[in-house]
N, C-alpha and C. Protein backbone atom coordinates (compact mmCIF):
# COMPACT_ATOMS: atom_id res chain seq x y z
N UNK A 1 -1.97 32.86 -38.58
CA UNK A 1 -1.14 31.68 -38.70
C UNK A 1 -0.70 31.25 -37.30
N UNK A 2 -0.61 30.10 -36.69
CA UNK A 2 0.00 28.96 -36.05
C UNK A 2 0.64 28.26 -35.83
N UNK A 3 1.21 28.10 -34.92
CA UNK A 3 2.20 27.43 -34.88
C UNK A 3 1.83 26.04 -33.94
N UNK A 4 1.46 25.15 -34.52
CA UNK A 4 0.49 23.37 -34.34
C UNK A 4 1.28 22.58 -33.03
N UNK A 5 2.97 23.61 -32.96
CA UNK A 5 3.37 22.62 -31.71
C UNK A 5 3.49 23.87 -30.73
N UNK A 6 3.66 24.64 -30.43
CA UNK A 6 3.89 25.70 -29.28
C UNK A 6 2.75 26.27 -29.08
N UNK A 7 1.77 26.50 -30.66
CA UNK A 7 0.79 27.36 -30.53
C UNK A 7 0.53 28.61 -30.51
N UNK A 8 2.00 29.30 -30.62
CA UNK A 8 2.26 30.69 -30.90
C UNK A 8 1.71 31.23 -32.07
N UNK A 9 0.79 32.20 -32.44
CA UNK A 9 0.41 32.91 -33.30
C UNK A 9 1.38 34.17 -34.10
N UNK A 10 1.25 33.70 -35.69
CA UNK A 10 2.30 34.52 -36.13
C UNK A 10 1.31 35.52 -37.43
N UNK A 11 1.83 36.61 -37.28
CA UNK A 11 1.30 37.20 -38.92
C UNK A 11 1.75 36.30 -39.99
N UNK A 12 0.12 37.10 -40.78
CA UNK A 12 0.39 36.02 -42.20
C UNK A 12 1.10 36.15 -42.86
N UNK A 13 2.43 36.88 -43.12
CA UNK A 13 3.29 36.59 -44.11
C UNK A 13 4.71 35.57 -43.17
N UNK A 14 4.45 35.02 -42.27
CA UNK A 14 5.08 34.22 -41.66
C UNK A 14 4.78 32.42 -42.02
N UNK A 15 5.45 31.82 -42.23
CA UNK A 15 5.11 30.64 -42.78
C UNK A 15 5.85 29.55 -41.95
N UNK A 16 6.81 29.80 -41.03
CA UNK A 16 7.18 28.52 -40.21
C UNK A 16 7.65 29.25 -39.13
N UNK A 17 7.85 28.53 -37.53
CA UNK A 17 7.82 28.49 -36.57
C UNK A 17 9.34 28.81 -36.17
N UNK A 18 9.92 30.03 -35.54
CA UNK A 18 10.94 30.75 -35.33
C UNK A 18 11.29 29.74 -34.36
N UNK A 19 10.79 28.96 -33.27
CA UNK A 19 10.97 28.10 -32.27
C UNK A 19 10.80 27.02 -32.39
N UNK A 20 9.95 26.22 -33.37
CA UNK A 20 9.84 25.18 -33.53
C UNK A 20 10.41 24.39 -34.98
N UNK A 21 10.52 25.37 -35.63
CA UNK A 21 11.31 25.31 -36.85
C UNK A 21 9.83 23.90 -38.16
N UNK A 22 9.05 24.58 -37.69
CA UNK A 22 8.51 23.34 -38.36
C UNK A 22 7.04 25.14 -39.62
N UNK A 23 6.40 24.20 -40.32
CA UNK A 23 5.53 24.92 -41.13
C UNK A 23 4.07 25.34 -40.51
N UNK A 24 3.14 26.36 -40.34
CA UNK A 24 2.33 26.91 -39.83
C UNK A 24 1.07 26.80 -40.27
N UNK A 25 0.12 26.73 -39.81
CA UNK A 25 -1.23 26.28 -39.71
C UNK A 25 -2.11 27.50 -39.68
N UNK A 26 -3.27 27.76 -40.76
CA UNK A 26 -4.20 28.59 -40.35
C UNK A 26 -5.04 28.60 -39.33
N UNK A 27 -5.36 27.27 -38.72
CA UNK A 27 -5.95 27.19 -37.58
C UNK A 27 -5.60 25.79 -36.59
N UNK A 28 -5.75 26.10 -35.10
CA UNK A 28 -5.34 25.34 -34.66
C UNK A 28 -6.29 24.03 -34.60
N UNK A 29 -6.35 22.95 -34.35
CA UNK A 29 -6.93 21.86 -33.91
C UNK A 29 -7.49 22.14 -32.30
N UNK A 30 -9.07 21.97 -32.51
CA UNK A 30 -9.77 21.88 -31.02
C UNK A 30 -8.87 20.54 -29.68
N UNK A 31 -8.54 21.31 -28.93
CA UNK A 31 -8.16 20.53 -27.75
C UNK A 31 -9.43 20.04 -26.92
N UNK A 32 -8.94 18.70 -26.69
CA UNK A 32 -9.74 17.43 -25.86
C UNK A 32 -9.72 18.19 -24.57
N UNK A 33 -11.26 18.57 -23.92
CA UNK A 33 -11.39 18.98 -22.58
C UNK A 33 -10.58 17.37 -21.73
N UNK A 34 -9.95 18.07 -20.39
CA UNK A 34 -9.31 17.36 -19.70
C UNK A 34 -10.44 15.98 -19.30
N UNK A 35 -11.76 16.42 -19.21
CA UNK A 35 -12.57 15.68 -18.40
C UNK A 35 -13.05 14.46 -19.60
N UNK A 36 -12.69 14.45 -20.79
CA UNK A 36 -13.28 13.89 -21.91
C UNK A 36 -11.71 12.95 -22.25
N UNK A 37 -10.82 13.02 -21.92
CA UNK A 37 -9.22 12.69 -22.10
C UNK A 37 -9.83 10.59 -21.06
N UNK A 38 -9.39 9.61 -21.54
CA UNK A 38 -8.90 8.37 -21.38
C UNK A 38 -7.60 8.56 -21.20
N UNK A 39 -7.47 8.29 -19.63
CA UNK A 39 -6.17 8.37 -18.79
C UNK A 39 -6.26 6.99 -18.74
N UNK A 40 -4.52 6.43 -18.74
CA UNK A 40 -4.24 5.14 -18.59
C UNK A 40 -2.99 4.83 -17.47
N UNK A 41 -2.83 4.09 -17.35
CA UNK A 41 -1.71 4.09 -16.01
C UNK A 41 -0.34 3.27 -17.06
N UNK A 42 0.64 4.09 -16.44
CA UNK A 42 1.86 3.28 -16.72
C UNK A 42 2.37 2.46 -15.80
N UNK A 43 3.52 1.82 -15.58
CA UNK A 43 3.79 0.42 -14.74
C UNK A 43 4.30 1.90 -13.70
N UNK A 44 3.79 1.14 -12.30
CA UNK A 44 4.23 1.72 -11.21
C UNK A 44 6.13 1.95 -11.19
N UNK A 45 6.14 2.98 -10.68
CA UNK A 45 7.87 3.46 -10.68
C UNK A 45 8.13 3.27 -9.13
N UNK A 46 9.19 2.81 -8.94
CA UNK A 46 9.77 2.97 -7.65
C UNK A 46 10.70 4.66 -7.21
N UNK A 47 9.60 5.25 -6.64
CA UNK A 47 10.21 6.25 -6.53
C UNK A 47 10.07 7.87 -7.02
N UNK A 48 10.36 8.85 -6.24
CA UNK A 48 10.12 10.35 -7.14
C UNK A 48 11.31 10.56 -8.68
N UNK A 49 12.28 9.86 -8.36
CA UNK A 49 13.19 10.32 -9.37
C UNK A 49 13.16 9.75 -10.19
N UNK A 50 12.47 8.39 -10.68
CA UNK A 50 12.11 7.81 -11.72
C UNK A 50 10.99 8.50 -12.82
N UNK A 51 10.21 8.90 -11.99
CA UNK A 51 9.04 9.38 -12.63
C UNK A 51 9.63 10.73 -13.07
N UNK A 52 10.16 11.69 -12.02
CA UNK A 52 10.43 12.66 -12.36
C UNK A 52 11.71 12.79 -13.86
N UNK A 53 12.79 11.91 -13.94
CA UNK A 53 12.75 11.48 -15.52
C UNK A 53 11.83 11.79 -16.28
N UNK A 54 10.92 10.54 -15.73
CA UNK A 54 9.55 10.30 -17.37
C UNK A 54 8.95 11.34 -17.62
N UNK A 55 8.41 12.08 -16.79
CA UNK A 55 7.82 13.53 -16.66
C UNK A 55 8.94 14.56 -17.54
N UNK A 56 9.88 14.66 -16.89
CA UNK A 56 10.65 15.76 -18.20
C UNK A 56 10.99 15.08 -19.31
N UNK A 57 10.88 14.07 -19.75
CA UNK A 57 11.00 13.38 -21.16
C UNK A 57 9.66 13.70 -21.34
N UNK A 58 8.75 13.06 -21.21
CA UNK A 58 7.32 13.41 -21.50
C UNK A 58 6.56 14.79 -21.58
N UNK A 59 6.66 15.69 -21.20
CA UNK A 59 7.21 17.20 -21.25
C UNK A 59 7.65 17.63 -22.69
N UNK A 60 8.93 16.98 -22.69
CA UNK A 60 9.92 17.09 -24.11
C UNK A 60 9.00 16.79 -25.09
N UNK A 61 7.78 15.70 -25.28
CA UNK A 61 7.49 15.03 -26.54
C UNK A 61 5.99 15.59 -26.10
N UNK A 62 5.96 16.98 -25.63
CA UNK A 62 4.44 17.42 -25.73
C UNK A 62 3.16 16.13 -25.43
N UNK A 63 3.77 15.49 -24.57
CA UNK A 63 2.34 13.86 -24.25
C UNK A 63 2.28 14.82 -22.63
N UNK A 64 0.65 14.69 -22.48
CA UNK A 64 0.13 15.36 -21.10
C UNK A 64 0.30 14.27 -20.21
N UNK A 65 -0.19 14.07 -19.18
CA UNK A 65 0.54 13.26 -18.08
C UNK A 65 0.52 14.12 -16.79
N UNK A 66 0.28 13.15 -15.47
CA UNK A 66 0.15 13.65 -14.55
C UNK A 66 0.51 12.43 -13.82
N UNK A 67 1.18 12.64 -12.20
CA UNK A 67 1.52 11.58 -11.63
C UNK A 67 0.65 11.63 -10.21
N UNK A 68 0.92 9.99 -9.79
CA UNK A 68 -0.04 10.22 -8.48
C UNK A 68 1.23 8.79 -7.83
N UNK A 69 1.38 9.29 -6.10
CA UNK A 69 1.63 8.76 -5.51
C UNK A 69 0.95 7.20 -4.31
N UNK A 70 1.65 6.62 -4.22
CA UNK A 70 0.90 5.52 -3.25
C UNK A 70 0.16 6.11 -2.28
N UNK A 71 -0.47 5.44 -1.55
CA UNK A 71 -1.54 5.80 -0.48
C UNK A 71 -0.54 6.68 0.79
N UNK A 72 0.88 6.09 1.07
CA UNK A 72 1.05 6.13 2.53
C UNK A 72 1.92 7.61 2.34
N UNK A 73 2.64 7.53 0.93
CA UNK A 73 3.35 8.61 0.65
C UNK A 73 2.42 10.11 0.60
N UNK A 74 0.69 10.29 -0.42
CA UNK A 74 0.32 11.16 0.08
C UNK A 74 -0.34 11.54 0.85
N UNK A 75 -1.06 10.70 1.91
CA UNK A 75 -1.81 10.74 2.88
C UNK A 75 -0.92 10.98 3.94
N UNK A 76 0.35 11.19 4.40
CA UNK A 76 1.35 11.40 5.29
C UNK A 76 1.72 12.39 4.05
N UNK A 77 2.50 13.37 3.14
CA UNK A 77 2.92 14.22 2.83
C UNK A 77 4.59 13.97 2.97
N UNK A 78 4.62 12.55 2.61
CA UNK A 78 6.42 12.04 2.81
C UNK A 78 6.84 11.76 1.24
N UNK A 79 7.70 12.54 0.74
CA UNK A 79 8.34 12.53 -0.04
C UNK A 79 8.59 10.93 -0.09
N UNK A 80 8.16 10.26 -1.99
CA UNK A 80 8.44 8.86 -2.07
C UNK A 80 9.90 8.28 -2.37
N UNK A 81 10.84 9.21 -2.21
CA UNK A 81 12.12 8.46 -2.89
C UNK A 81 12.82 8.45 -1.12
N UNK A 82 11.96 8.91 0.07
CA UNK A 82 12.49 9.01 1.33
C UNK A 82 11.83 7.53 1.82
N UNK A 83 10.88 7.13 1.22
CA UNK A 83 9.77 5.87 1.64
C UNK A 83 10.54 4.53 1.16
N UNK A 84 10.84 3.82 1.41
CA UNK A 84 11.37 2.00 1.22
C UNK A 84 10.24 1.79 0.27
N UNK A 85 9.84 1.36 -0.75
CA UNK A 85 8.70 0.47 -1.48
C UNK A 85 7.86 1.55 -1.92
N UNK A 86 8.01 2.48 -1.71
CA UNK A 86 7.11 3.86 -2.09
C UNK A 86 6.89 3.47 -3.78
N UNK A 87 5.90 4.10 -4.19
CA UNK A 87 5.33 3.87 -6.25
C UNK A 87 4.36 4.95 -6.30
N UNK A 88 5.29 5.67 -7.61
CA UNK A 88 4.34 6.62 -8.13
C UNK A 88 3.72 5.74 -9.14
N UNK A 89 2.93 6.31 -10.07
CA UNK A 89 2.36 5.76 -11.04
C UNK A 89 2.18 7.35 -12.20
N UNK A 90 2.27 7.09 -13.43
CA UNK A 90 2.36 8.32 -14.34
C UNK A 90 1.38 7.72 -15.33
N UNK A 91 0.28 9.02 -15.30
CA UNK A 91 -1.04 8.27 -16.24
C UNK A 91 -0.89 9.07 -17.83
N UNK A 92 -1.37 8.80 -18.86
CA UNK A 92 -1.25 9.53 -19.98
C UNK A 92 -2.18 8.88 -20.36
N UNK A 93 -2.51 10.55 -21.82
CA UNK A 93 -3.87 9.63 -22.40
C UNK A 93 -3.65 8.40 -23.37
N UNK A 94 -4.74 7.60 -23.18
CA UNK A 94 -4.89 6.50 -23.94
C UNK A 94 -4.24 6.19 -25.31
N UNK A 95 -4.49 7.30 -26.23
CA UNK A 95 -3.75 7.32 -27.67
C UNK A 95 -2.13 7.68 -27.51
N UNK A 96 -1.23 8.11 -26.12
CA UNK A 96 -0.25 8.52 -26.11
C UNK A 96 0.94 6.93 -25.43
N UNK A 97 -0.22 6.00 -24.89
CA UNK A 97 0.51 4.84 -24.08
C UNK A 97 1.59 4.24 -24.61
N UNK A 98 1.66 3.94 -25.94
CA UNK A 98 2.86 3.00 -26.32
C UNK A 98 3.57 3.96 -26.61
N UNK A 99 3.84 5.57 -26.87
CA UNK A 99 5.30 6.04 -27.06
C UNK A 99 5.65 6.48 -25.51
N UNK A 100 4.75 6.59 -24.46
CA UNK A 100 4.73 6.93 -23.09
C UNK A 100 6.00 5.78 -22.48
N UNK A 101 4.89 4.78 -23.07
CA UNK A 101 5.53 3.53 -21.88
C UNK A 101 7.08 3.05 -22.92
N UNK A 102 7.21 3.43 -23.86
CA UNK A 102 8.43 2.82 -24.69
C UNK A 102 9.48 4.11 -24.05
N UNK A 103 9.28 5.21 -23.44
CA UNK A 103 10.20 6.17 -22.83
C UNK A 103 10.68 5.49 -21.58
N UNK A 104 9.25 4.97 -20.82
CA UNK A 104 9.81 4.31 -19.49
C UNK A 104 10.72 2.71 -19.50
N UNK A 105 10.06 2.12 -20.52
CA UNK A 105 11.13 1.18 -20.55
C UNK A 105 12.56 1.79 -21.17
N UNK A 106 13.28 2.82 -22.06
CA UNK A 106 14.39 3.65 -22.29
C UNK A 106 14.59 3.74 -21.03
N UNK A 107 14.33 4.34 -19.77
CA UNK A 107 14.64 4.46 -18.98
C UNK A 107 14.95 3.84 -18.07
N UNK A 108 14.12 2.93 -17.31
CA UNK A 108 14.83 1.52 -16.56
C UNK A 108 15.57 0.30 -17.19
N UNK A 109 15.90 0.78 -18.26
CA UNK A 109 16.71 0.16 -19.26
C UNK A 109 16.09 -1.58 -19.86
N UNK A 110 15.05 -1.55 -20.49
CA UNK A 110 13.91 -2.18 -20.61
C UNK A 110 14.16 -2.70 -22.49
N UNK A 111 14.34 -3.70 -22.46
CA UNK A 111 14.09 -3.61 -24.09
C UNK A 111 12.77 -4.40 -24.73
């Protein structure tokens, strides 16, 4: 038995998730190799601490995601919230975009 959101494996007389509090699965669902995943871009963020938000919200709601900085920020190794105009950008996969990008507008206070 399984546990479908952490993935923790439980004996079978176990039937729901000590951590996740939810019901258990005999088997898990095959995960999408990274290289086979439709990455999409969200609206550029001004800044490390914006993103870094979206990232621990996004984290929270199990959506994968990875961020990439402007040209000048990583090609110089300068921290972007130290840069004037600096933009990360936070990509997620394709099927995850509208609850992704409905976190980032929650966040720059977007309705």
């Amino acid at each position: 038995m399984y546990c479908p959101k952490c993935r923790t494996q439980y004996i079978d007389n176990v039937k729901e998730c000590v951590d996740c509090g939810i019901p258990l699965v005999d088997e898990l669902p095959k995960e999408t190799p990274l290289e086979k995943i439709k990455w999409v871009a969200l609206q550029p963020l001004d800044g490390e601490i914006y993103a870094e938000m979206v990232e621990e919200i996004l984290s929270k709601l199990d959506i994968p995601h990875f961020t990439k900085s402007d040209w000048a920020t990583s090609a110089f190794n300068i921290s972007s919230s130290n840069l004037v105009g600096a933009k990360v950008t936070i990509f997620v996969p394709e099927e995850n975009r509208n609850e992704a990008a409905q976190v980032l507008d929650d966040i720059l206070g977007k309705q």
